[in-house]
Protein backbone atom coordinates (compact mmCIF):
# COMPACT_ATOMS: atom_id res chain seq x y z
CA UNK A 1 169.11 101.68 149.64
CA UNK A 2 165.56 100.08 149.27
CA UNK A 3 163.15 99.35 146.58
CA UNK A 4 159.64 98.54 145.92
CA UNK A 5 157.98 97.20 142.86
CA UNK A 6 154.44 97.81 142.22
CA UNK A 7 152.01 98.50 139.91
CA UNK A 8 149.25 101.59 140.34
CA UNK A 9 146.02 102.79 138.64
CA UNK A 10 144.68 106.58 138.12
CA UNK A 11 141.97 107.15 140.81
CA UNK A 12 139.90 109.67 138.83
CA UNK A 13 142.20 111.16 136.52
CA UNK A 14 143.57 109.98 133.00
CA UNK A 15 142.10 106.51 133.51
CA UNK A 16 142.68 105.80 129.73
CA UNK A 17 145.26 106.79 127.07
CA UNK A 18 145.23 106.31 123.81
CA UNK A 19 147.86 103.75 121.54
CA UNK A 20 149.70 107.19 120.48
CA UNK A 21 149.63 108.71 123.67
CA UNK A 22 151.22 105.36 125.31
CA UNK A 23 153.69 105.36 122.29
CA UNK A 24 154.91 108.63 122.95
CA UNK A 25 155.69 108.49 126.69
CA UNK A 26 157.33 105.64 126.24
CA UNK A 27 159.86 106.72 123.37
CA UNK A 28 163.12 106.45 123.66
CA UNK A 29 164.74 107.68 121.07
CA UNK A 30 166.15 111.04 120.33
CA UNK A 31 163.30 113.69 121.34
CA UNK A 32 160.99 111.20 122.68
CA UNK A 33 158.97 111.42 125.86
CA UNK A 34 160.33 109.01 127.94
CA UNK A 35 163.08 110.63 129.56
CA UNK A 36 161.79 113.20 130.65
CA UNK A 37 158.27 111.27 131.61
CA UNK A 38 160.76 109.28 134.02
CA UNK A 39 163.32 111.95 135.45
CA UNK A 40 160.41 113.86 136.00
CA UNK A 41 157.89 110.82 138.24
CA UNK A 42 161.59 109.97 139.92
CA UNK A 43 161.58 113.68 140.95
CA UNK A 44 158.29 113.25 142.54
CA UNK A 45 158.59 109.33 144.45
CA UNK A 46 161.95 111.11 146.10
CA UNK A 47 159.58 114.16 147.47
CA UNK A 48 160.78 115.42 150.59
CA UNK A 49 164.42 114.52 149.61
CA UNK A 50 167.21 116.78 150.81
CA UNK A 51 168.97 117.39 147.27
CA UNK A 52 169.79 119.97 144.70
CA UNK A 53 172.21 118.05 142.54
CA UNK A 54 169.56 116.67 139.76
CA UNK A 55 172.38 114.42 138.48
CA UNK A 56 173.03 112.61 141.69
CA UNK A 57 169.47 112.04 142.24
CA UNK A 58 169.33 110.41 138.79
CA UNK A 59 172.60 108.25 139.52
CA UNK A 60 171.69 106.77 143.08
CA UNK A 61 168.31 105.33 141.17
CA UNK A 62 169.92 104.16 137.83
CA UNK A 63 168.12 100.62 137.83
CA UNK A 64 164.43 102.98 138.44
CA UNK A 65 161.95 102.41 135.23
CA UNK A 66 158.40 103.39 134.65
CA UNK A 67 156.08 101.47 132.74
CA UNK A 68 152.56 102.21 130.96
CA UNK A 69 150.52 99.06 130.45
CA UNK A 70 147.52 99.53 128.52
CA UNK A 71 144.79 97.14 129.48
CA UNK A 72 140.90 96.48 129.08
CA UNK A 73 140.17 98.62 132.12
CA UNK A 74 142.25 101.25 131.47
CA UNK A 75 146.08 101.82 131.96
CA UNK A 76 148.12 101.23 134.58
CA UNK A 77 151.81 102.32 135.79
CA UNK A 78 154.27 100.21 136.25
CA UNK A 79 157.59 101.13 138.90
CA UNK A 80 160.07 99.33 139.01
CA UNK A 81 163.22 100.07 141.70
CA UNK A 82 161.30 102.96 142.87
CA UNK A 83 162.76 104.63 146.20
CA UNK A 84 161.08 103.15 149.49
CA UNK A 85 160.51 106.02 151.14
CA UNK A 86 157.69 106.76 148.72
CA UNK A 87 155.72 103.89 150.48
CA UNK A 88 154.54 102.76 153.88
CA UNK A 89 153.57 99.68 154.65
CA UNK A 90 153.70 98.54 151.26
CA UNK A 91 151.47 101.37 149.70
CA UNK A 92 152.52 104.19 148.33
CA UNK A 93 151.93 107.64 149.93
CA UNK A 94 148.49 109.45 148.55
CA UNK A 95 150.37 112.62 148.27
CA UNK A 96 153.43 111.05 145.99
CA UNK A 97 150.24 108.98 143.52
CA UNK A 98 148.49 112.12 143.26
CA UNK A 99 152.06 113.79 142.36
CA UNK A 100 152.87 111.01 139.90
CA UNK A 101 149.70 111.17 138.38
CA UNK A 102 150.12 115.05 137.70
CA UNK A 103 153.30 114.34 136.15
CA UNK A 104 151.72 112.28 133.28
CA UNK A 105 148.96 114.71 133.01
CA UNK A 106 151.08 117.84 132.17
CA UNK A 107 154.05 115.46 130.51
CA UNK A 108 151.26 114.58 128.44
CA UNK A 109 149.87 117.14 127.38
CA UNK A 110 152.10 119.53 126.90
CA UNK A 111 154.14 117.57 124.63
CA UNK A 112 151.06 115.54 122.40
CA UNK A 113 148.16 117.87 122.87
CA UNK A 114 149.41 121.46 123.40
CA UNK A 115 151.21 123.77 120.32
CA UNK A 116 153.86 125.70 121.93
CA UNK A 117 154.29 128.75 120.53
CA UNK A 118 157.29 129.25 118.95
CA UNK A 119 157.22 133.52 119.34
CA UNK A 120 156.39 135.58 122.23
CA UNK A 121 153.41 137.29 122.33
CA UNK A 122 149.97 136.52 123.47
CA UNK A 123 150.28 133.39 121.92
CA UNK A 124 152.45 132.19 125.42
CA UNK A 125 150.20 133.85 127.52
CA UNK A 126 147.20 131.46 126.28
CA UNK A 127 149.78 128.74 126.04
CA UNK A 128 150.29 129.26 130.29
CA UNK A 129 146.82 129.80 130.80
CA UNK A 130 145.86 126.17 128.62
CA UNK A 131 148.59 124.28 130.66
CA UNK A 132 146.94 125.83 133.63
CA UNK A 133 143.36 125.36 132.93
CA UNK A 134 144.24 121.74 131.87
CA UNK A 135 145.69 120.47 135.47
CA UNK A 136 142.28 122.57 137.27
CA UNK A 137 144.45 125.20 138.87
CA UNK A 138 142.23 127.65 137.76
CA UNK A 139 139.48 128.26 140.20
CA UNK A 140 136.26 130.82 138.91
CA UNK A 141 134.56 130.09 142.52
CA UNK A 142 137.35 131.95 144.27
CA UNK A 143 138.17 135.24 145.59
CA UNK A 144 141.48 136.47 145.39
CA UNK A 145 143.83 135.15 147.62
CA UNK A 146 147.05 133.50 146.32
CA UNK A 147 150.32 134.06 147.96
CA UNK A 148 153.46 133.67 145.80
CA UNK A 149 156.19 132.51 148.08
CA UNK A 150 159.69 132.99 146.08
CA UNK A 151 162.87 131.99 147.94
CA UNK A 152 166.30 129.63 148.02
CA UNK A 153 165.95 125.79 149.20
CA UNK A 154 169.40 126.83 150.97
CA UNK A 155 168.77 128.90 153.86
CA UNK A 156 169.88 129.30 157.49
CA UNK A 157 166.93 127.39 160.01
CA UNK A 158 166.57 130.96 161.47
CA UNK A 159 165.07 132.08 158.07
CA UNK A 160 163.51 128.94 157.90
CA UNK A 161 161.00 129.03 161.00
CA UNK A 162 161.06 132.58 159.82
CA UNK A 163 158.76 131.23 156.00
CA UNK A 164 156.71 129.30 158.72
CA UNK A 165 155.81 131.77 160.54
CA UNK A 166 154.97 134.20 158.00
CA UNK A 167 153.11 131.11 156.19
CA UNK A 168 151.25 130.46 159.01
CA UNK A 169 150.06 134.05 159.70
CA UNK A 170 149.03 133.67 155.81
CA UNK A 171 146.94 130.67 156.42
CA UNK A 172 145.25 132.35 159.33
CA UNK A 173 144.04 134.58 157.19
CA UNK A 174 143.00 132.69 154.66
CA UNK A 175 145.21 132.87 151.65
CA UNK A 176 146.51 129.59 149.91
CA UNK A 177 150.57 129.23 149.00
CA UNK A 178 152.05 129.04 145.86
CA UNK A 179 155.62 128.26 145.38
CA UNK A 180 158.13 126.69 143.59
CA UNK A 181 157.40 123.17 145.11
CA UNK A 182 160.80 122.40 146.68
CA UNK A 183 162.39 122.62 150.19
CA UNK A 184 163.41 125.68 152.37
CA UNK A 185 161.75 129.23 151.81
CA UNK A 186 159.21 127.10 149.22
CA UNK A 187 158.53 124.39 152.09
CA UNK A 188 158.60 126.58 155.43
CA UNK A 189 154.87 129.16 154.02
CA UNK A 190 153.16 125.68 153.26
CA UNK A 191 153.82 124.12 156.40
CA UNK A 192 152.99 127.20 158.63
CA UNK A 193 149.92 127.92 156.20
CA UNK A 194 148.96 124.37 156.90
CA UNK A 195 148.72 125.15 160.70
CA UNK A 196 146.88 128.17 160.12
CA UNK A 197 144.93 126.58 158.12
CA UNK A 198 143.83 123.89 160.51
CA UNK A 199 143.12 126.04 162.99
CA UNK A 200 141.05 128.10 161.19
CA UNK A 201 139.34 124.47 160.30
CA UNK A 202 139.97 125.58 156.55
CA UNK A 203 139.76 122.78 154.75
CA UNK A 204 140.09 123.68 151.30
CA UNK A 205 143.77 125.24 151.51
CA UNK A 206 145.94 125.52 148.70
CA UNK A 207 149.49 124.44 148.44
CA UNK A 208 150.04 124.68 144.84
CA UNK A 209 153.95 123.99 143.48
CA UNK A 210 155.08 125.23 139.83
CA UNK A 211 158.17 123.66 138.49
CA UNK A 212 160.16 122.57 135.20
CA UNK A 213 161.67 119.74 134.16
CA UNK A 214 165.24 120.66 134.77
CA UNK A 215 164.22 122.28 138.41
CA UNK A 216 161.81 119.51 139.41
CA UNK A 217 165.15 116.67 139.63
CA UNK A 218 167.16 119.23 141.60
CA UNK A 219 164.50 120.18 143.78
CA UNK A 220 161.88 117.54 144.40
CA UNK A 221 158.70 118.83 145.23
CA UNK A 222 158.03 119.11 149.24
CA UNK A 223 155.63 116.88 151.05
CA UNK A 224 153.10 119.47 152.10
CA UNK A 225 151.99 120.29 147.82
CA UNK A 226 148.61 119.44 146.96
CA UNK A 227 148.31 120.49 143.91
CA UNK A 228 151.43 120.36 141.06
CA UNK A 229 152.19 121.87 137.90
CA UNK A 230 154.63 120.92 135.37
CA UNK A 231 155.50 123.35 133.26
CA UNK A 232 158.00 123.29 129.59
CA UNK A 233 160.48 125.67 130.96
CA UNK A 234 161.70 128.31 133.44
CA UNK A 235 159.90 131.68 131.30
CA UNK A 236 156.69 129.83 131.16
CA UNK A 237 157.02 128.80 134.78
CA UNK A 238 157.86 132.39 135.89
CA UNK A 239 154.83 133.81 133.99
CA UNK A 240 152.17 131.17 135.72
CA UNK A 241 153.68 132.46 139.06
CA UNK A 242 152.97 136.04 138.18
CA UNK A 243 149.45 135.22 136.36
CA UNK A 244 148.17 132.93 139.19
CA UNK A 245 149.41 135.07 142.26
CA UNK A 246 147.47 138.01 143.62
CA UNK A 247 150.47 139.26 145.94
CA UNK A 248 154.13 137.82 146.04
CA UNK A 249 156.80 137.86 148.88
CA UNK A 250 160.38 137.20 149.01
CA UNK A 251 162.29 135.17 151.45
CA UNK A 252 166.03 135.26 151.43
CA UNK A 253 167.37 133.16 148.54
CA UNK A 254 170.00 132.62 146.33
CA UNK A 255 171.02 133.17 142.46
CA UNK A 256 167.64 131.56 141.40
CA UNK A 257 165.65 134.00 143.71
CA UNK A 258 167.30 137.02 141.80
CA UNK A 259 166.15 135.75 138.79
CA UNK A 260 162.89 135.52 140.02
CA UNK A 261 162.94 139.16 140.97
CA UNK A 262 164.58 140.73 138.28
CA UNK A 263 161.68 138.82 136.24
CA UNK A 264 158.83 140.05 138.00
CA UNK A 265 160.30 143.95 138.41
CA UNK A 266 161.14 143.95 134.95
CA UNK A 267 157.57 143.36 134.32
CA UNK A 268 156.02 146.15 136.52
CA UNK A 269 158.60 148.58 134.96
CA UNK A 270 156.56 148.05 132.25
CA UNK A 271 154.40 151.06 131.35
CA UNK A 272 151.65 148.99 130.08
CA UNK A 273 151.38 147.93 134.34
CA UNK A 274 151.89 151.18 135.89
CA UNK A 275 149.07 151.61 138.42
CA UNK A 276 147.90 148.11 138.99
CA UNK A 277 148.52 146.67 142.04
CA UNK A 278 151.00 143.58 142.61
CA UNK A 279 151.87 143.57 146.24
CA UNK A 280 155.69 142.80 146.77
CA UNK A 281 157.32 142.22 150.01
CA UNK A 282 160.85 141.31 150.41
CA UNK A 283 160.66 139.71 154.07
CA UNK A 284 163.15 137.46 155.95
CA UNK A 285 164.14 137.55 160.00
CA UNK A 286 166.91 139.64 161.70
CA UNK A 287 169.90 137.58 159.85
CA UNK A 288 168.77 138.39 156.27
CA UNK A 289 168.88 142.38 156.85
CA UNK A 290 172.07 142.33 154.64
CA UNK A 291 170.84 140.02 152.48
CA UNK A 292 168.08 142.05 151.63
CA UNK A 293 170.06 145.50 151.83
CA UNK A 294 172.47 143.88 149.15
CA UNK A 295 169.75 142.89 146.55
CA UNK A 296 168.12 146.71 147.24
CA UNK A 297 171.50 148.21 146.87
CA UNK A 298 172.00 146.09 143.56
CA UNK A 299 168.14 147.09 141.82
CA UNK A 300 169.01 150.61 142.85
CA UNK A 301 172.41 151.16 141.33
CA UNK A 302 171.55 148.86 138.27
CA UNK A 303 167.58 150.09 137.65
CA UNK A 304 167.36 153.42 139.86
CA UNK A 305 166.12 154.41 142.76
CA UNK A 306 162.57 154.88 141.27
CA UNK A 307 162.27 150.61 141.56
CA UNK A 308 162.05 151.26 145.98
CA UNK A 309 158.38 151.56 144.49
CA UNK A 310 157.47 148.59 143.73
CA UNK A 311 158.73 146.41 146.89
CA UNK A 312 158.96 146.67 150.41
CA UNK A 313 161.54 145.56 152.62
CA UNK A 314 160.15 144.27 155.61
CA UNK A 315 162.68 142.32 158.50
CA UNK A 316 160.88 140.24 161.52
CA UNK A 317 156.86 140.63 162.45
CA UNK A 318 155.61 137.80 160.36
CA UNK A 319 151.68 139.56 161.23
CA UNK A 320 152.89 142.91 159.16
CA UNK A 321 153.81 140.99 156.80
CA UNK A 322 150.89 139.21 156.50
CA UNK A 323 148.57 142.11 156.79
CA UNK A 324 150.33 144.19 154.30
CA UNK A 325 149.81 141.12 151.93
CA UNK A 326 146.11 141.07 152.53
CA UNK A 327 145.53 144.50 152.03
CA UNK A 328 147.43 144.44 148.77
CA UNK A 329 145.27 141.32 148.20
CA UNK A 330 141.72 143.45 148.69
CA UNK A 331 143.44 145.98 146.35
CA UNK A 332 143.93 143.67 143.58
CA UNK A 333 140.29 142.32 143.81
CA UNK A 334 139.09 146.01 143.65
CA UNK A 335 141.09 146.78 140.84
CA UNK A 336 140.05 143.15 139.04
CA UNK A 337 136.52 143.71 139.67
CA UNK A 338 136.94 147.53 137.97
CA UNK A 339 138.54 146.54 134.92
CA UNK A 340 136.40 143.26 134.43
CA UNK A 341 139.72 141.25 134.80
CA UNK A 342 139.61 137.40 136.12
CA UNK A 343 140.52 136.62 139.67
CA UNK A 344 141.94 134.02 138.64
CA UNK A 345 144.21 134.74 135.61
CA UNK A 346 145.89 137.86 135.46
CA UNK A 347 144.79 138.60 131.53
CA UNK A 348 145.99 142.34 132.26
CA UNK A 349 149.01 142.05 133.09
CA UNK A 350 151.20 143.10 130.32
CA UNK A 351 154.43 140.82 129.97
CA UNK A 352 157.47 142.19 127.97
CA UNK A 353 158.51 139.68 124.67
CA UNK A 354 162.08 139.13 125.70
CA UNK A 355 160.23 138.14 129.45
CA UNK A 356 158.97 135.44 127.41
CA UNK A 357 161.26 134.25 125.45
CA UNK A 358 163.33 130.65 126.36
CA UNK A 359 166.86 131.47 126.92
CA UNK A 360 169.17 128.41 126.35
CA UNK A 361 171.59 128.25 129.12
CA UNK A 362 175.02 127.64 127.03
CA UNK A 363 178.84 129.45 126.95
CA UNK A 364 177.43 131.15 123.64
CA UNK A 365 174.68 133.03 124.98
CA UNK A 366 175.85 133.46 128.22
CA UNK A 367 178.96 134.98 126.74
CA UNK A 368 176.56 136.80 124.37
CA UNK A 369 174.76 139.24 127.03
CA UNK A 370 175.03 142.89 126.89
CA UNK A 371 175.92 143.47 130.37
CA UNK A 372 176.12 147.09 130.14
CA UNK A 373 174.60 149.87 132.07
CA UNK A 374 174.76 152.19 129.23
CA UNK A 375 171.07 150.74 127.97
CA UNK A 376 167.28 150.83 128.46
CA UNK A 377 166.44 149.83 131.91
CA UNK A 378 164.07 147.20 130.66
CA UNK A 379 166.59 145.71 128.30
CA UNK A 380 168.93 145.58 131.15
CA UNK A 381 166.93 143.68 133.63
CA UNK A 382 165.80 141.04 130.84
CA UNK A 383 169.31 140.53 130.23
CA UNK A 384 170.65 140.37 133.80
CA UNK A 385 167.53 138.16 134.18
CA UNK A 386 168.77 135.87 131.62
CA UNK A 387 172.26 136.03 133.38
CA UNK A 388 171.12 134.32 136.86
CA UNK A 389 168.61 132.15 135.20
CA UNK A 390 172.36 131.14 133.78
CA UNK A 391 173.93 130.80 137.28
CA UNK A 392 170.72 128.72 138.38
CA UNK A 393 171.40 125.94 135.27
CA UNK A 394 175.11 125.62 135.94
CA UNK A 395 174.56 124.94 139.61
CA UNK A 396 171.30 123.02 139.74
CA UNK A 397 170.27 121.55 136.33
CA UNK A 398 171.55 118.43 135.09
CA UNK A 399 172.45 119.50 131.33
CA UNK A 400 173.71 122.66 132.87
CA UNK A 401 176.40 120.71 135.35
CA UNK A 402 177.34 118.65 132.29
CA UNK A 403 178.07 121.44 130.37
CA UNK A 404 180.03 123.22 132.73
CA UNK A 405 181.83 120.27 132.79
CA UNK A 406 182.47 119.91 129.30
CA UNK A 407 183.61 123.38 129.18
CA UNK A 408 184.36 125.34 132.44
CA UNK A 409 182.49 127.99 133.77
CA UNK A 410 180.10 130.28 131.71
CA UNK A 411 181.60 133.42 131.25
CA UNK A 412 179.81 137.01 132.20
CA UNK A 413 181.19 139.76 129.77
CA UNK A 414 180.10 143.58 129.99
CA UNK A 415 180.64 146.73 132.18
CA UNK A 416 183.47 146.27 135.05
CA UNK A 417 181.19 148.14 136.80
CA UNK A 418 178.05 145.98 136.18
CA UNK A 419 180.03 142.71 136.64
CA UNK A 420 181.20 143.60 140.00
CA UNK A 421 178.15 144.77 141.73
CA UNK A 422 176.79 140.78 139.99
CA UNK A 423 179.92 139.39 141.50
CA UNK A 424 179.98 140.93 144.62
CA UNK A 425 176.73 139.78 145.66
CA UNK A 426 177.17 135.48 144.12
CA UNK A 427 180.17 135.67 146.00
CA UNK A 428 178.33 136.90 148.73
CA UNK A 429 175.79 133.91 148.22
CA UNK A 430 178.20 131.72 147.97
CA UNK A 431 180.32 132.55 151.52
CA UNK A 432 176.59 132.47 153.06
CA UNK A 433 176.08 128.76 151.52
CA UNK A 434 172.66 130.11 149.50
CA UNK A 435 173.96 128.85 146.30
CA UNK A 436 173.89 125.04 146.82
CA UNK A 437 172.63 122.79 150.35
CA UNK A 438 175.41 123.10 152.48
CA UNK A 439 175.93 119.34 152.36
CA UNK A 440 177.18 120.37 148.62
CA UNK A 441 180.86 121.11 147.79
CA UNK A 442 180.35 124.15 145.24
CA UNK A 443 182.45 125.04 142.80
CA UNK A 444 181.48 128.33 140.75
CA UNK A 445 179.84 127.47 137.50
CA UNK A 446 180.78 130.63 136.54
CA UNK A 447 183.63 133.40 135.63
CA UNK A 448 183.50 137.24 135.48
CA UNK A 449 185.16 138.69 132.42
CA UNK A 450 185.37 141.99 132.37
């Protein structure tokens, strides 16, 4: 394995930092910045990587270190055993220093500059939108026209080519990409958006990634991102998706993409949001027409049959797909422009408090959810939510896999009813390899208990 030394300056962007500010990000003691200010710019100089296993990334570059040196002219960053294929020719790719340099920016801020909130509320909701504002993802000169692509980074290539396709009937009609930032069904709409894109001589497309710390090492961001975001954990993360996005669609995933669902449905159950529009398209090619028939069957039985309303199930013709999502798009900009809304922030949008609220990812809590169909359909789906977002930690996240080896699996309590429609469909993922890359041996990270 190769490794290059060198040193870099911001080109536009945080071109000084205060004594504190230095201090901070490089602190290494218990709760300081440095840690994750490193695991974090590793993340991004291995973008492109084919990984999920945030640990293993972290052992093969042990000897990596990051440096701030604060001189007349401004600082500069120091690497030191970063990876090689970050470089060419001795320089380091423009898309991985722009990446890097987005990394200190919301590393920064969020964790000197920005109060997180410690309820839900509002309070998160202009937390998101500061974070936001703060790394100029917020654009008032824009109509609306961002695409939420939500899927697994373990797919089959079938469904693959099938997120490029659909991305690229996207870009031809001009509408950017937003996704998660990593490989697979978050890759495949920026790359065919890219070519639509070009063709369409659009210059200005958007490929914007949202991540989190403990995703952002398991799933470095993909080459094609030109704009990142960083934010403090998965809830805040879901809600920028949701406030940013105009229209969302599904491509065949895994345990994280049924988080991501149950998050965003348990939000338009909400009767706060009934009647605005939030296109939703569940899409994905020939081979995931079980896939998706399993997650419908699964909302229906847990949340009724009433939740076919908010989603569409559509398998093959990337153009329907596309059109669908830019008719929903016009809707939303009608409705926007009615109520006096943003196009750009989705201020109306009314987000439930346990939506918002960080769930920590141990055999306590996990052990802890009511699981139970006999309950509110919106206290359901927040706690199923919180169940996968479980699943996702275990099998991804580096403080997850160490815990689950500390302790064995998590353990899902509630209704035998409940637990085996859940375990019916990860075992499911897991036979069609959408839990971890293929290249992974998996071992659940978790146990049903009825």
């Amino acid at each position: 394995m190769e490794f290059v030394n060198i040193k870099l300056s911001p080109r536009g962007q945080l071109e000084v930092l205060s004594k504190r500010e230095v201090s901070q990000l490089l602190d290494t003691s218990l709760g300081g910045l440095y840690h994750l200010y490193r695991n974090c710019s590793l993340a991004v100089l291995n973008s492109g990587a084919q990984t999920d296993d945030a640990r293993q990334l972290l052992e093969n570059f042990q000897s990596f270190d990051i440096k701030l040196l604060q001189q007349d002219r401004g600082i500069t960053i120091e690497l030191i055993d970063a990876p090689a294929t970050a470089f060419v020719e001795g320089r380091i790719l423009n898309g991985i220093r722009q990446l890097l340099f987005s990394v200190l920016r919301d590393i920064l801020y969020v964790n000197s500059h920005l109060a997180i909130p410690a309820e839900a509320g509002e309070s998160v909701t202009n937390a998101v939108f500061d974070i936001l504002r703060n790394a100029d993802v917020l654009k008032t000169d824009s109509a609306p026209k961002m695409v939420v692509c939500w899927g697994g980074h373990s797919i089959l290539r079938s469904e693959y080519e099938y997120t490029k396709e659909v991305g690229y009937e996207l870009g031809l009609r001009g509408l950017d990409i937003c996704t998660g930032c990593g490989d697979g069904a978050m890759k495949g709409p920026m790359k065919g958006a890219a070519i639509g894109h070009a063709k369409q001589r659009n210059k200005t497309g958007r490929y914007l990634g949202i991540s989190e710390p403990g995703i952002i090492a398991a799933e470095p961001p993909n080459p094609i991102i030109n704009e990142l975001v960083i934010m403090p954990d998965i809830e805040k993360r879901l809600e920028a998706f949701v406030r940013v996005g105009h229209a969302i669609v599904v491509f065949p995933g895994g345990a994280g993409t049924v988080e991501e669902i149950l998050y965003l449905i348990g939000i338009l159950l909400h009767p706060d949001n009934q009647g605005m529009p939030f296109p939703l398209v569940f899409a994905g090619p020939e081979t995931a027409r079980d896939y998706f028939q399993q997650i419908d069957t699964f909302l229906t039985a847990t949340l009724g049959k009433s939740v076919r309303n908010y989603y569409q199930i559509i398998i093959g013709e990337p153009a329907r797909v596309a059109n669908l999502i830019l008719k929903g798009i016009r809707k939303v900009r009608k409705y926007r422009k009615a109520q006096d809304d943003a196009y750009y922030y989705n201020w109306l949008l009314k987000i439930p408090e346990d939506m918002q609220t960080p769930f920590v990812p141990s055999h306590e809590n996990l052990a802890a959810l009511d699981l139970s169909l006999d309950q509110p359909a919106a206290v359901l789906v927040a706690n199923l939510r919180r169940a996968f977002s479980g699943i996702v930690a275990g099998n991804i996240k580096e403080q997850g896999i160490l815990t689950i080896e500390e302790k064995g699996p998590f353990q899902l309590h509630g209704d035998p009813q409940l637990l085996q429609m859940i375990d019916h469909m990860l075992v499911s993922f897991i036979d069609q390899q959408r839990m971890r890359l293929p290249l992974s041996d998996y071992h659940a990270c978790y146990e049903i208990v009825a």
